[in-house]
N, C-alpha and C. Protein backbone atom coordinates (compact mmCIF):
# COMPACT_ATOMS: atom_id res chain seq x y z
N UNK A 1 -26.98 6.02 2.27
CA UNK A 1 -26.25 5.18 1.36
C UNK A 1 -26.59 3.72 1.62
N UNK A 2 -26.92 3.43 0.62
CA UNK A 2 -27.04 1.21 0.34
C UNK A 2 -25.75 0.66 0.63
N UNK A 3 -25.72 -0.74 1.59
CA UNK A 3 -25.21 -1.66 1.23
C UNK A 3 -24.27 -1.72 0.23
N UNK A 4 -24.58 -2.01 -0.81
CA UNK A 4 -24.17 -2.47 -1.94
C UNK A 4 -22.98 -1.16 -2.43
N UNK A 5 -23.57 -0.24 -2.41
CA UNK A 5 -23.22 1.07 -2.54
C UNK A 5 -21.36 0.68 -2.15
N UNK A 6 -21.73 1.00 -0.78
CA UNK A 6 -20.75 1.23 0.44
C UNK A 6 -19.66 0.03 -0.37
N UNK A 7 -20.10 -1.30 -0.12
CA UNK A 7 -19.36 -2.29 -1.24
C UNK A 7 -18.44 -2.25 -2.01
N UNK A 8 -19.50 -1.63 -2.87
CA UNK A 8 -18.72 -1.15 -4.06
C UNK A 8 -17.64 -0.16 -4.16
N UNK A 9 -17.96 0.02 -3.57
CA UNK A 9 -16.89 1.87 -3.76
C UNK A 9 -15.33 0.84 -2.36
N UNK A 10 -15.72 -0.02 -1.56
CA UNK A 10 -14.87 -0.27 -0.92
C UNK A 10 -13.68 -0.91 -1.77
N UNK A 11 -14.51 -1.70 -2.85
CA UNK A 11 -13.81 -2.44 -3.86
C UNK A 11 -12.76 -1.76 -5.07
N UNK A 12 -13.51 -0.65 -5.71
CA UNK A 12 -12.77 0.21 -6.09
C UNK A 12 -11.76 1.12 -5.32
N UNK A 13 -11.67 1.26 -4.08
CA UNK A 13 -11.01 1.68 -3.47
C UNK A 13 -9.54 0.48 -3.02
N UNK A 14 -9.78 -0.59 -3.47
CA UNK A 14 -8.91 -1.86 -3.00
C UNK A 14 -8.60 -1.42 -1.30
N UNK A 15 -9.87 -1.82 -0.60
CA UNK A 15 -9.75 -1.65 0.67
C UNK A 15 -9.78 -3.44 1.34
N UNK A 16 -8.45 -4.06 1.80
CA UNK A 16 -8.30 -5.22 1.76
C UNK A 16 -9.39 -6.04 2.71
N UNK A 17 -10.14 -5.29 3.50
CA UNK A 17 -11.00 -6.44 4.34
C UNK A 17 -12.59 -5.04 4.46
N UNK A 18 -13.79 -5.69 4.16
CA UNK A 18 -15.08 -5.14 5.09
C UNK A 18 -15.61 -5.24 5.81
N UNK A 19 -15.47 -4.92 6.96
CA UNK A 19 -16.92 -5.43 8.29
C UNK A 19 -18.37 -5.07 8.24
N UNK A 20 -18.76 -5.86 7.82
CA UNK A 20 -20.07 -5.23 8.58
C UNK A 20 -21.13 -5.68 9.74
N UNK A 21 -21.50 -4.65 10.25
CA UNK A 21 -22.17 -4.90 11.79
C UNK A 21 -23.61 -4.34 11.78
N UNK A 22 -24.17 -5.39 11.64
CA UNK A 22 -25.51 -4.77 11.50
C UNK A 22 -26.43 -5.36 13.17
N UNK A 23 -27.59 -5.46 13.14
CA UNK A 23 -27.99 -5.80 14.47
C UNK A 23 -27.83 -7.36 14.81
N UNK A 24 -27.96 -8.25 14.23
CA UNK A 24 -27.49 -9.03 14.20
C UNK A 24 -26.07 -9.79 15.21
N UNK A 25 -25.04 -9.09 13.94
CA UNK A 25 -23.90 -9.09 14.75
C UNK A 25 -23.75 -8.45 15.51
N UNK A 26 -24.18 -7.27 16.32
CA UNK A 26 -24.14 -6.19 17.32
C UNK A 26 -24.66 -7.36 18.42
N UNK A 27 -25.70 -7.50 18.16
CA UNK A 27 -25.94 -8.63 19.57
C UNK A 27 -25.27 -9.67 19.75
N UNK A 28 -24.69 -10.59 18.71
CA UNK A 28 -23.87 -11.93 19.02
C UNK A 28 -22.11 -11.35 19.30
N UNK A 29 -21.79 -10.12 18.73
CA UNK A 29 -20.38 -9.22 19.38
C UNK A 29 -19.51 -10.12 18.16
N UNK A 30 -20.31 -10.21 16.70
CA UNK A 30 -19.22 -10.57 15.74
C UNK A 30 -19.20 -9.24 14.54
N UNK A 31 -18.16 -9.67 13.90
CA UNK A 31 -18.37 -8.89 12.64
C UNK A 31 -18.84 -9.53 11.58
N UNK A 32 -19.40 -9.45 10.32
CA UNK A 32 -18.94 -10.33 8.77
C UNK A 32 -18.16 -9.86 8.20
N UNK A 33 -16.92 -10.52 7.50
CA UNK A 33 -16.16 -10.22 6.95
C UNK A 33 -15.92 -10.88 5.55
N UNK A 34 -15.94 -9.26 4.70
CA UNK A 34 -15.70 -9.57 3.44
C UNK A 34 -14.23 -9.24 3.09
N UNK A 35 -13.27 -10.19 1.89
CA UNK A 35 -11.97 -10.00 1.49
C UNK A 35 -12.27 -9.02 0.47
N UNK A 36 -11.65 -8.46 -0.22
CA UNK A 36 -11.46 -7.55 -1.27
C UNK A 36 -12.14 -8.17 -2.82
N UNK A 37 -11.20 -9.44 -2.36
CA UNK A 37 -11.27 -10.20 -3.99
C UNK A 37 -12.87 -10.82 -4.08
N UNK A 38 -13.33 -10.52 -3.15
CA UNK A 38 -14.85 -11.53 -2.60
C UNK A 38 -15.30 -12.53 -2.71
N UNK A 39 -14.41 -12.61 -1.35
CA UNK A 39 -14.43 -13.91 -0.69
C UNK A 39 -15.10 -13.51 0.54
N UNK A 40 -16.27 -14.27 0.99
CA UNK A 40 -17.14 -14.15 2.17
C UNK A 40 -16.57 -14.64 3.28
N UNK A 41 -15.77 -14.18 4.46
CA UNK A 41 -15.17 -15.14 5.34
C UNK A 41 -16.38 -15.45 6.58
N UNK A 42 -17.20 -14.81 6.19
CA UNK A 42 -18.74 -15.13 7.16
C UNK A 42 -18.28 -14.11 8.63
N UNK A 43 -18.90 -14.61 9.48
CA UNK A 43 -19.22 -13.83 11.35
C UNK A 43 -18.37 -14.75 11.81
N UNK A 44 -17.47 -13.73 12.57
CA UNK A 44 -16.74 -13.82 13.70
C UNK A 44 -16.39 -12.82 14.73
N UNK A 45 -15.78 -13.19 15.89
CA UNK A 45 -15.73 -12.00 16.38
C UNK A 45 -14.87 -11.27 16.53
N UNK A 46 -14.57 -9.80 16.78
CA UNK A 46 -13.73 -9.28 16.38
C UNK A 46 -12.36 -9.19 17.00
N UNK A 47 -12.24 -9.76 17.76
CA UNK A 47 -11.34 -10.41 18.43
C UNK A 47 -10.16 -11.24 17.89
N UNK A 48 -11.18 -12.24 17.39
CA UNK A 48 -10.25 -13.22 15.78
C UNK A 48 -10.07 -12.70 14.93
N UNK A 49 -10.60 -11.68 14.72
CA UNK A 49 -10.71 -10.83 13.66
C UNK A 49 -9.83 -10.07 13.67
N UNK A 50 -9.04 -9.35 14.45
CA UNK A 50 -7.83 -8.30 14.66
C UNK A 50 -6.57 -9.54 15.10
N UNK A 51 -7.43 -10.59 15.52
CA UNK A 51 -5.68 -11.30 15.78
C UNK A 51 -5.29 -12.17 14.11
N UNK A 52 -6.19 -12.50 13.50
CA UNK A 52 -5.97 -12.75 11.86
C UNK A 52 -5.35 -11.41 11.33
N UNK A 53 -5.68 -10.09 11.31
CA UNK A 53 -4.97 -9.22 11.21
C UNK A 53 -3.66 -9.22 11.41
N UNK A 54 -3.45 -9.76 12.47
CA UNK A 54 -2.06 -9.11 13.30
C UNK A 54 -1.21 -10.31 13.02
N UNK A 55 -1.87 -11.24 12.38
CA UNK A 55 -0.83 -12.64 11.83
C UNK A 55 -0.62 -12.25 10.63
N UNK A 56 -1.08 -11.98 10.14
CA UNK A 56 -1.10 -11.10 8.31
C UNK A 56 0.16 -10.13 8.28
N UNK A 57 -0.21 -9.29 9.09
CA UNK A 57 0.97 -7.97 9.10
C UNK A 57 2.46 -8.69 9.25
N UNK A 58 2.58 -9.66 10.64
CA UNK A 58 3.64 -9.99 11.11
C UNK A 58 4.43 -10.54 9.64
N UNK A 59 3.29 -11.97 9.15
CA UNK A 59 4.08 -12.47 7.85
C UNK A 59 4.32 -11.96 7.57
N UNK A 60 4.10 -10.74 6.66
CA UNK A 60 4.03 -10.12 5.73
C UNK A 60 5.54 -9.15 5.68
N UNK A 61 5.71 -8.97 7.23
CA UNK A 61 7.09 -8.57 7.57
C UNK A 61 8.18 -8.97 7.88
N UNK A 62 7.81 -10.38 8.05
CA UNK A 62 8.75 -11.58 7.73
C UNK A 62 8.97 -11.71 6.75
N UNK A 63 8.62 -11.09 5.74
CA UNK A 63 8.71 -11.92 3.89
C UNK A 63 9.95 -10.97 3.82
């Protein structure tokens, strides 16, 4: 399966965030992260990446 493929179907699926880890990021220990609505939030690591998560959820259970 393509790229694009995988993408797509994530989108129709309204799956709210994508990582992808290709060799690249495997060696620097980031992810890229795409939003749903596509928005490119670029490489980071996944670290920031689950604690942006875990600020999301909390709001979200504050609301």
């Amino acid at each position: 399966e393509k790229i694009g493929y995988k993408i797509r179907e994530a989108q129709l699926q309204k799956i709210p965030y994508m990582l992808v880890v290709g060799d690249k990021e495997l060696e620097n220990g980031t992810v890229s992260v795409r939003s749903r609505k596509g928005v490119d939030l670029g490489a980071m690591p996944l670290d920031a990446f689950i604690a942006k998560i875990k600020e999301e959820i909390s709001t979200r259970s504050n609301d």
